[in-house]
Structures are given as C-alpha cells and as structure tokens.
N, C-alpha and C. Protein backbone atom coordinates (compact mmCIF):
# COMPACT_ATOMS: atom_id res chain seq x y z
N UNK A 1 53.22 -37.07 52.40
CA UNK A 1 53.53 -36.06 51.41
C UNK A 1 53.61 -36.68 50.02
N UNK A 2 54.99 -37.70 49.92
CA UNK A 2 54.36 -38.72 49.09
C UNK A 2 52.90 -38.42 48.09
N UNK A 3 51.82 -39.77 49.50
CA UNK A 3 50.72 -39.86 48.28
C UNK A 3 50.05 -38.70 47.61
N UNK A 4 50.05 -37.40 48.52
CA UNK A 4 49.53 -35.99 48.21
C UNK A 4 49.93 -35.91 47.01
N UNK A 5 51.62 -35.92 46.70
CA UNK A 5 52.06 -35.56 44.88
C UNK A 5 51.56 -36.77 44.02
N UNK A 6 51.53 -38.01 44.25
CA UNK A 6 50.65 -38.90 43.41
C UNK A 6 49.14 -38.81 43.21
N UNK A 7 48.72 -38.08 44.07
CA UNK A 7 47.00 -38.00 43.67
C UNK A 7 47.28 -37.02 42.94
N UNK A 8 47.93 -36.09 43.47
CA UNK A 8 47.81 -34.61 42.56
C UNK A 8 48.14 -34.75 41.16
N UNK A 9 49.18 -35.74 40.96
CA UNK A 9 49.46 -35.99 39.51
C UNK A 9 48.86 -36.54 38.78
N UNK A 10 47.92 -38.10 39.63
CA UNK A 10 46.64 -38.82 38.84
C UNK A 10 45.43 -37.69 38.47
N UNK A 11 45.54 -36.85 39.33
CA UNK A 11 44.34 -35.36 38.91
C UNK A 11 44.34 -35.01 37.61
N UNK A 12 46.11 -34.40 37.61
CA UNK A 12 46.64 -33.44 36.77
C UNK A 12 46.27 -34.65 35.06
N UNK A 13 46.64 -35.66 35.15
CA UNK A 13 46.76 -36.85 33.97
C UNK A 13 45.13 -37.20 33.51
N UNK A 14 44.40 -37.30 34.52
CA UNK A 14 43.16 -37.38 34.31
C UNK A 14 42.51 -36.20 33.40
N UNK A 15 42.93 -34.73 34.48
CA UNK A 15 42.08 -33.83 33.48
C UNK A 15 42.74 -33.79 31.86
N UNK A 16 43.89 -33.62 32.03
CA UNK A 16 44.47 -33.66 30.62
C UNK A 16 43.96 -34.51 29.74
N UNK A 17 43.91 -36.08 29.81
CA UNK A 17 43.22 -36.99 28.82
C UNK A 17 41.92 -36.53 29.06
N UNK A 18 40.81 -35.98 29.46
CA UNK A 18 39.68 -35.97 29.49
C UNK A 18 39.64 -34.43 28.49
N UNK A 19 40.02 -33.69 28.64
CA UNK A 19 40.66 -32.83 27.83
C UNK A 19 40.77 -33.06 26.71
N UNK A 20 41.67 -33.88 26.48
CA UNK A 20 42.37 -34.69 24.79
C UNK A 20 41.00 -35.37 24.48
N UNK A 21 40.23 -35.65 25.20
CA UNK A 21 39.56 -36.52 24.15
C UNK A 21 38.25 -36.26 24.34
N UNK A 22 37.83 -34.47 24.68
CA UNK A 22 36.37 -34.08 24.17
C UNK A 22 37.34 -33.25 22.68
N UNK A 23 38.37 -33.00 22.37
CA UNK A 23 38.30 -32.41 21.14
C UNK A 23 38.89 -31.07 21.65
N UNK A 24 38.12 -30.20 20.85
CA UNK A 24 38.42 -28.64 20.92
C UNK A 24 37.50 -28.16 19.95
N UNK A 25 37.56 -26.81 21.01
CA UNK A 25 36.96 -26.06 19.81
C UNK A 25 36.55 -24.52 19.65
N UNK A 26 35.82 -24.28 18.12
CA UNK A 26 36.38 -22.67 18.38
C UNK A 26 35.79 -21.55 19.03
N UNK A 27 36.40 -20.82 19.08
CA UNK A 27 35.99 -19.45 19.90
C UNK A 27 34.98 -18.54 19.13
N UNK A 28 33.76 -19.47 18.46
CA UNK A 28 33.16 -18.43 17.95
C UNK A 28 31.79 -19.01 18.46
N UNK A 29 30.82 -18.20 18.34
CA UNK A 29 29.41 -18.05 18.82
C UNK A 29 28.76 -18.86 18.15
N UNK A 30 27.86 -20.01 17.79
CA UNK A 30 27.30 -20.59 17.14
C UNK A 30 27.40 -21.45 16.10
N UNK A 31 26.68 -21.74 14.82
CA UNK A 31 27.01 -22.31 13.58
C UNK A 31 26.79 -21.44 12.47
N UNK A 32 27.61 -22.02 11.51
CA UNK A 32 28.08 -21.02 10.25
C UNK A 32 27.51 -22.22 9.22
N UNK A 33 27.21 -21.58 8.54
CA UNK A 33 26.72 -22.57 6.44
C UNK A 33 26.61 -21.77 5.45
N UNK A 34 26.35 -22.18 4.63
CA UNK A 34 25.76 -21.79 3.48
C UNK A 34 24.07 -22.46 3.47
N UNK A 35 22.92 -21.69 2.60
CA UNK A 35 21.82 -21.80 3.36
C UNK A 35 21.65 -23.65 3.47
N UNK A 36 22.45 -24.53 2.54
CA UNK A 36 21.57 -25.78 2.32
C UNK A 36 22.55 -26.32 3.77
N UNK A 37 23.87 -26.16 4.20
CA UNK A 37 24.33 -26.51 5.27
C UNK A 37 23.66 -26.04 6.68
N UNK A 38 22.96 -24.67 6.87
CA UNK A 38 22.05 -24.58 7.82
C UNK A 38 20.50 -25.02 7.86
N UNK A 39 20.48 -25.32 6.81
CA UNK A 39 18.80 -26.13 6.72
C UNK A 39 19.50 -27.57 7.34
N UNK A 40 20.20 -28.01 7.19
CA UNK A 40 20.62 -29.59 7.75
C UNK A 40 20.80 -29.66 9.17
N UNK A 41 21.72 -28.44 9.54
CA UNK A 41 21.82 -28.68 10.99
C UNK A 41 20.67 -28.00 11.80
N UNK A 42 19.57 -27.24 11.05
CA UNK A 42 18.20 -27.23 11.94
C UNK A 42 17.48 -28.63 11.88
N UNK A 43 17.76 -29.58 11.13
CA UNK A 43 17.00 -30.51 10.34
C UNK A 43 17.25 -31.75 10.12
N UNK A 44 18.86 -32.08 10.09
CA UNK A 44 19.55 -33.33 10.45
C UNK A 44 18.89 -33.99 8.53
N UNK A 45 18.60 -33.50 7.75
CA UNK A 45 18.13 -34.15 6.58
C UNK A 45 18.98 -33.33 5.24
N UNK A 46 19.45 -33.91 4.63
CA UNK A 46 20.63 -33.47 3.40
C UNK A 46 19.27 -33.80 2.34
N UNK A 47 19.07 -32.32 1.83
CA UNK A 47 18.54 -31.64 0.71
C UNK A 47 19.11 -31.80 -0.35
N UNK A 48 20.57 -31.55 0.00
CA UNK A 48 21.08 -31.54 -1.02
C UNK A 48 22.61 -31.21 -1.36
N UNK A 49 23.39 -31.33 -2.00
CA UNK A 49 25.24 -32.11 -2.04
C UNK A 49 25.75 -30.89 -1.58
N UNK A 50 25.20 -29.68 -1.96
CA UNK A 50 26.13 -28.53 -1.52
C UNK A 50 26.44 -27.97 -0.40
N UNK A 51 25.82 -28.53 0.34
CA UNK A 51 25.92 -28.07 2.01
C UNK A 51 27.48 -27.98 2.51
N UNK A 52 27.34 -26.84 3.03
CA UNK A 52 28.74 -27.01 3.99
C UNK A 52 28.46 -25.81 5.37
N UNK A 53 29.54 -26.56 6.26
CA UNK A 53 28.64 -25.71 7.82
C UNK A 53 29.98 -25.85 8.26
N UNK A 54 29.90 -24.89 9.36
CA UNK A 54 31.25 -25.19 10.36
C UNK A 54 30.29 -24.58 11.66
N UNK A 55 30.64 -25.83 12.49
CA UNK A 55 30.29 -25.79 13.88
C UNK A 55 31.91 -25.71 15.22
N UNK A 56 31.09 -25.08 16.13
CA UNK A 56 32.44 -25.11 17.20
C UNK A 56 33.56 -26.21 17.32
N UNK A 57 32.80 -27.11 16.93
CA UNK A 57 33.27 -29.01 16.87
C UNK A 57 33.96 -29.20 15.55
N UNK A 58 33.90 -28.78 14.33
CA UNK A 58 34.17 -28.94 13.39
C UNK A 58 33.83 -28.67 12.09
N UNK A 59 34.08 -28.68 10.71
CA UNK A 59 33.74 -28.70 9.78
C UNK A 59 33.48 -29.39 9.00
N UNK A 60 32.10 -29.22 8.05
CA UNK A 60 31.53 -30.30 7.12
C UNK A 60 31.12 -30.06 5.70
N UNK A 61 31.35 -30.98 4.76
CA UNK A 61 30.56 -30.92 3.56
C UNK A 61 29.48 -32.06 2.98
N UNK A 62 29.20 -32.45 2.23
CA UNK A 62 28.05 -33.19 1.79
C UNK A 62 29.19 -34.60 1.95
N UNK A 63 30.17 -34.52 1.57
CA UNK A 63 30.68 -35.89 1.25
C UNK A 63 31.92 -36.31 2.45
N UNK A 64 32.70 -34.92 3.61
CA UNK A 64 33.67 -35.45 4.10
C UNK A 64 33.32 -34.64 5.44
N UNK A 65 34.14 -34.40 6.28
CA UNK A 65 33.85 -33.63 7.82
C UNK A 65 35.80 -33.55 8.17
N UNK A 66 36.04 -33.05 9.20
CA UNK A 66 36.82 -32.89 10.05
C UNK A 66 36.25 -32.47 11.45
N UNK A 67 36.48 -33.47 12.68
CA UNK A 67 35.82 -33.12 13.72
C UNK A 67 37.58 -32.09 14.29
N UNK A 68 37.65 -30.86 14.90
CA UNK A 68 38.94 -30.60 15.39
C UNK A 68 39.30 -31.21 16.53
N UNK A 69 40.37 -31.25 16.58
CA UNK A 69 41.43 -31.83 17.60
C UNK A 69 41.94 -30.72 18.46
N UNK A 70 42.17 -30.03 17.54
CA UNK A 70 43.36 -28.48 18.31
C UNK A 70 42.78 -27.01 17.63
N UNK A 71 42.81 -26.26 18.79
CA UNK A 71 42.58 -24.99 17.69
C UNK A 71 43.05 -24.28 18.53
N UNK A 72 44.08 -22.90 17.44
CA UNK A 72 44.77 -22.31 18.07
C UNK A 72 44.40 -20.95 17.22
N UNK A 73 44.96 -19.81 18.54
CA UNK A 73 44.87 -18.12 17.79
C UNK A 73 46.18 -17.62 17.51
N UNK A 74 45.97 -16.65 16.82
CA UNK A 74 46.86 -15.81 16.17
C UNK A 74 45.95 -14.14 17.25
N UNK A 75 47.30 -13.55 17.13
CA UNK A 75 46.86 -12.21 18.16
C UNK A 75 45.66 -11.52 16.93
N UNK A 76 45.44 -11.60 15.77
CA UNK A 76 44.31 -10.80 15.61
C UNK A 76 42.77 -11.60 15.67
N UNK A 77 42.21 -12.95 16.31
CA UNK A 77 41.61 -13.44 16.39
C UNK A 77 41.54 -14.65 15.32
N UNK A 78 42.32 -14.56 14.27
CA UNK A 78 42.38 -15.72 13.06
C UNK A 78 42.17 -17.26 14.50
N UNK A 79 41.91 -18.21 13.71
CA UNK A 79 42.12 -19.48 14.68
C UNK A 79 42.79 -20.72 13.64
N UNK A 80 43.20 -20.84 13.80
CA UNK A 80 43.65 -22.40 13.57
C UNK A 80 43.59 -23.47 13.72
N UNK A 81 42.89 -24.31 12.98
CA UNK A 81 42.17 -25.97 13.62
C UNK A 81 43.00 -26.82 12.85
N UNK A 82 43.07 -27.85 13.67
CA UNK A 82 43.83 -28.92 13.07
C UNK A 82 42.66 -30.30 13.32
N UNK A 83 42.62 -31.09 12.56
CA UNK A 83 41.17 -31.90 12.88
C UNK A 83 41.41 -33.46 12.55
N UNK A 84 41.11 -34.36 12.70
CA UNK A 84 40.97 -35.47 12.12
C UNK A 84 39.77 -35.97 11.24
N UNK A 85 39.70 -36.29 9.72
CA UNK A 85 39.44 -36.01 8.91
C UNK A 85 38.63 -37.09 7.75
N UNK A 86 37.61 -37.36 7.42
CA UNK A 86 37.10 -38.20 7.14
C UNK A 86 36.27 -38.12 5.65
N UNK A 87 35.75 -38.97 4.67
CA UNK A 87 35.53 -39.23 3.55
C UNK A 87 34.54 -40.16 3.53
N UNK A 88 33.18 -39.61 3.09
CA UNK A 88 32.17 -40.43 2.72
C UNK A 88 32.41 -41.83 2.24
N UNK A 89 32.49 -42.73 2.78
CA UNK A 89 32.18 -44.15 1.99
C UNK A 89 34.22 -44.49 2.37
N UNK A 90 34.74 -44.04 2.90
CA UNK A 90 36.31 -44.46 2.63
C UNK A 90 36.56 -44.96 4.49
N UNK A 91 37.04 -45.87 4.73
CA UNK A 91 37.68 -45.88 5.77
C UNK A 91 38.74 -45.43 6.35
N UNK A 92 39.84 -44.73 5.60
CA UNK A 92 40.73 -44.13 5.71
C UNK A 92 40.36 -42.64 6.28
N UNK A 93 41.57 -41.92 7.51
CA UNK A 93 41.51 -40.59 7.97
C UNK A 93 42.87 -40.47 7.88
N UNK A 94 42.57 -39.08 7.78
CA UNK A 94 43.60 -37.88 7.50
C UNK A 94 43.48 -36.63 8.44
N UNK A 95 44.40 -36.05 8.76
CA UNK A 95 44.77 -34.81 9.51
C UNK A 95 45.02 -33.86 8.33
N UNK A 96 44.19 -32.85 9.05
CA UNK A 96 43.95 -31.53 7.93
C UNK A 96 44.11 -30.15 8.52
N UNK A 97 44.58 -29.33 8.52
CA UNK A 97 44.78 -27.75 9.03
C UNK A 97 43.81 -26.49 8.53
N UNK A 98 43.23 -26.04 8.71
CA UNK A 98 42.33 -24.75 8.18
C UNK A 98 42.39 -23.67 8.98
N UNK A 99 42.24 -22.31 8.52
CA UNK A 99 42.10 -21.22 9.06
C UNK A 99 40.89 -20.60 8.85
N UNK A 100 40.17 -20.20 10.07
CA UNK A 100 39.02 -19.47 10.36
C UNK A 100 39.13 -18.22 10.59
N UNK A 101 39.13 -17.28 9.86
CA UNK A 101 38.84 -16.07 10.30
C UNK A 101 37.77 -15.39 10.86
N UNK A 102 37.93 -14.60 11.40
CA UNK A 102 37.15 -13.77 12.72
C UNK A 102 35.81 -13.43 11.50
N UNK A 103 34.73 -13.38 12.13
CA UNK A 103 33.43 -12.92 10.95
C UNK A 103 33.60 -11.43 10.54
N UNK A 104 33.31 -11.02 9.63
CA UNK A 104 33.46 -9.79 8.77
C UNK A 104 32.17 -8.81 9.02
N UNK A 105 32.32 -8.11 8.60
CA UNK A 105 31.10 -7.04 9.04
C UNK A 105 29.75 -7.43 8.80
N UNK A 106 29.67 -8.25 7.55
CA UNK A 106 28.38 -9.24 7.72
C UNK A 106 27.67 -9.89 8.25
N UNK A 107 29.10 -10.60 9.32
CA UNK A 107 29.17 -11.86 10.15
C UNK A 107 29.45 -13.01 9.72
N UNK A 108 29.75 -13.32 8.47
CA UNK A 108 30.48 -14.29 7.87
C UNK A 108 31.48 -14.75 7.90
N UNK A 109 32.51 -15.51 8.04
CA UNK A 109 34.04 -15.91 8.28
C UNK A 109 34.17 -16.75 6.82
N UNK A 110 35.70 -16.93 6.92
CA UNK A 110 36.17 -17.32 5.63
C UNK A 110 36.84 -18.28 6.53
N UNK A 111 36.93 -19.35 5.81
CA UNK A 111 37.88 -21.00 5.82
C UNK A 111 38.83 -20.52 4.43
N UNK A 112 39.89 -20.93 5.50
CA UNK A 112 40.86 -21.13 4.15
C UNK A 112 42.05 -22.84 4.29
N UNK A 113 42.13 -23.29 3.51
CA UNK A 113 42.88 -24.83 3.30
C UNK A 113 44.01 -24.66 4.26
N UNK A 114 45.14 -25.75 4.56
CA UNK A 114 46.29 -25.09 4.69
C UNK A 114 46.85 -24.70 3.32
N UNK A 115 46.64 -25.08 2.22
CA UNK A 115 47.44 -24.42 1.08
C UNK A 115 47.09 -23.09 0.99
N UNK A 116 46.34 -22.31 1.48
CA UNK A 116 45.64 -20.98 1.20
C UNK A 116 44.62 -20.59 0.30
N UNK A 117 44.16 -21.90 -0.14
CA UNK A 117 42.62 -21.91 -0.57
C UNK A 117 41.61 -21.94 -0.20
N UNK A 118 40.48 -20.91 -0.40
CA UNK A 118 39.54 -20.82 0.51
C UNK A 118 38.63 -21.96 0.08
N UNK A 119 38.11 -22.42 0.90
CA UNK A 119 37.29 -23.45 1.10
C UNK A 119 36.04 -23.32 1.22
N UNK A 120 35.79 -22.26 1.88
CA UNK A 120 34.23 -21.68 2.13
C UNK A 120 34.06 -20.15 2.81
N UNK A 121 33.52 -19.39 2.52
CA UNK A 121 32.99 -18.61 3.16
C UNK A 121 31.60 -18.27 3.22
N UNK A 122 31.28 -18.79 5.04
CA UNK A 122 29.71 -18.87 5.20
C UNK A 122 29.23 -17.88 6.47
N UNK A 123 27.64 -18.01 5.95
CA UNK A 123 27.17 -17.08 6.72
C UNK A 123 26.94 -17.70 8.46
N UNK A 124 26.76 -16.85 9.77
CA UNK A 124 26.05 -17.48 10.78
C UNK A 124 24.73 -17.89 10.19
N UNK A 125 24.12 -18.95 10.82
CA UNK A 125 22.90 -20.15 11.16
C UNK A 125 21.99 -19.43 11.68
N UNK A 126 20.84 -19.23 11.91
CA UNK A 126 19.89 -18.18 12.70
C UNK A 126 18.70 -19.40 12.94
C-alpha cells in the first residue's frame, strides 16, 4: 500500500514540474500583431522595429518579449499573464503582468501593462 502512495505521488510531482516548465498559455485561437509583427511570424525576418505580436506562448516587440509563466481568467474572459521577461542586448530578466482582453467585434484584443497602460492593441494573424 505503501509503495502504491509513493508512485502515486512521484506521478502527481512529475506531472506538476512538467507542467511548470512547458509555461502556459492563453485561451485564445491563434496569433495576434500589428501588420509588421504578423509578417515576422509568417516569416521569422524583422522588416522592421515596429512589430509587435502576441502568441499563445507570449508576447513580443522589436526589442524585448515575455514568454508567460501563468495565465489566469477573470469570469468575463479578460486573462491575465504573468511572464518572464527579457531585453534585447541586456542579460538581465524581469517578471511582468499584462491583461488580455477577449477580441472585440473586429477580433482584435487589447494588452494592457500592469499599470493600466495599453500596450498594444492588435489584430488576429491570417
């Protein structure tokens, strides 16, 4: 009986870290940019500085990214990512918070900072 609750618990510990360390991510359908951020991720080639995209995995601009860590809902679909956070050319990371809202009748969603600055609002990727 014993080893039964020790495997079951090496299970339970296993899935959890395997868990923790693909990330998270969000509950929305595809990728989001602005057009020079979806020309990159059809294309993997930076046109040019203004790009910014948010993928299920995370969010990006020409110079920094946040891959998420955690993402959480609010009952009207808002989500909440919390990410670990990075800077062109800097070795240093940072933990950062943003809110994704649900896409709008367009299909666009809005990023907003944790300070409540919007950060981007982009279209879906096609």
């Amino acid at each position: 009986m014993m080893a039964l609750r020790s495997r079951g618990l090496a299970i339970i510990v296993t899935m959890l870290l395997t868990a923790g360390a693909a990330g998270a991510e969000l509950a929305l359908l595809g990728n989001y940019g602005n057009a020079e951020g979806c020309a990159y991720l059809k294309t993997n080639n930076i046109d040019s500085d203004e790009l910014l995209y948010l993928t299920p995995k995370g969010l990006s601009s020409y110079g920094s990214g946040c891959d998420f860590v955690a993402v959480h809902a609010d009952g009207y679909g808002n989500q909440l990512t919390q990410g670990i956070c990075h800077s062109e050319g800097e070795e240093m990371l940072n933990a950062q918070s943003h809110v994704i809202t649900l896409p709008n009748e367009a299909g666009a969603v809005r990023i907003y900072t944790a300070t409540g600055d919007i950060w981007a609002e982009l279209e879906p990727c096609s």
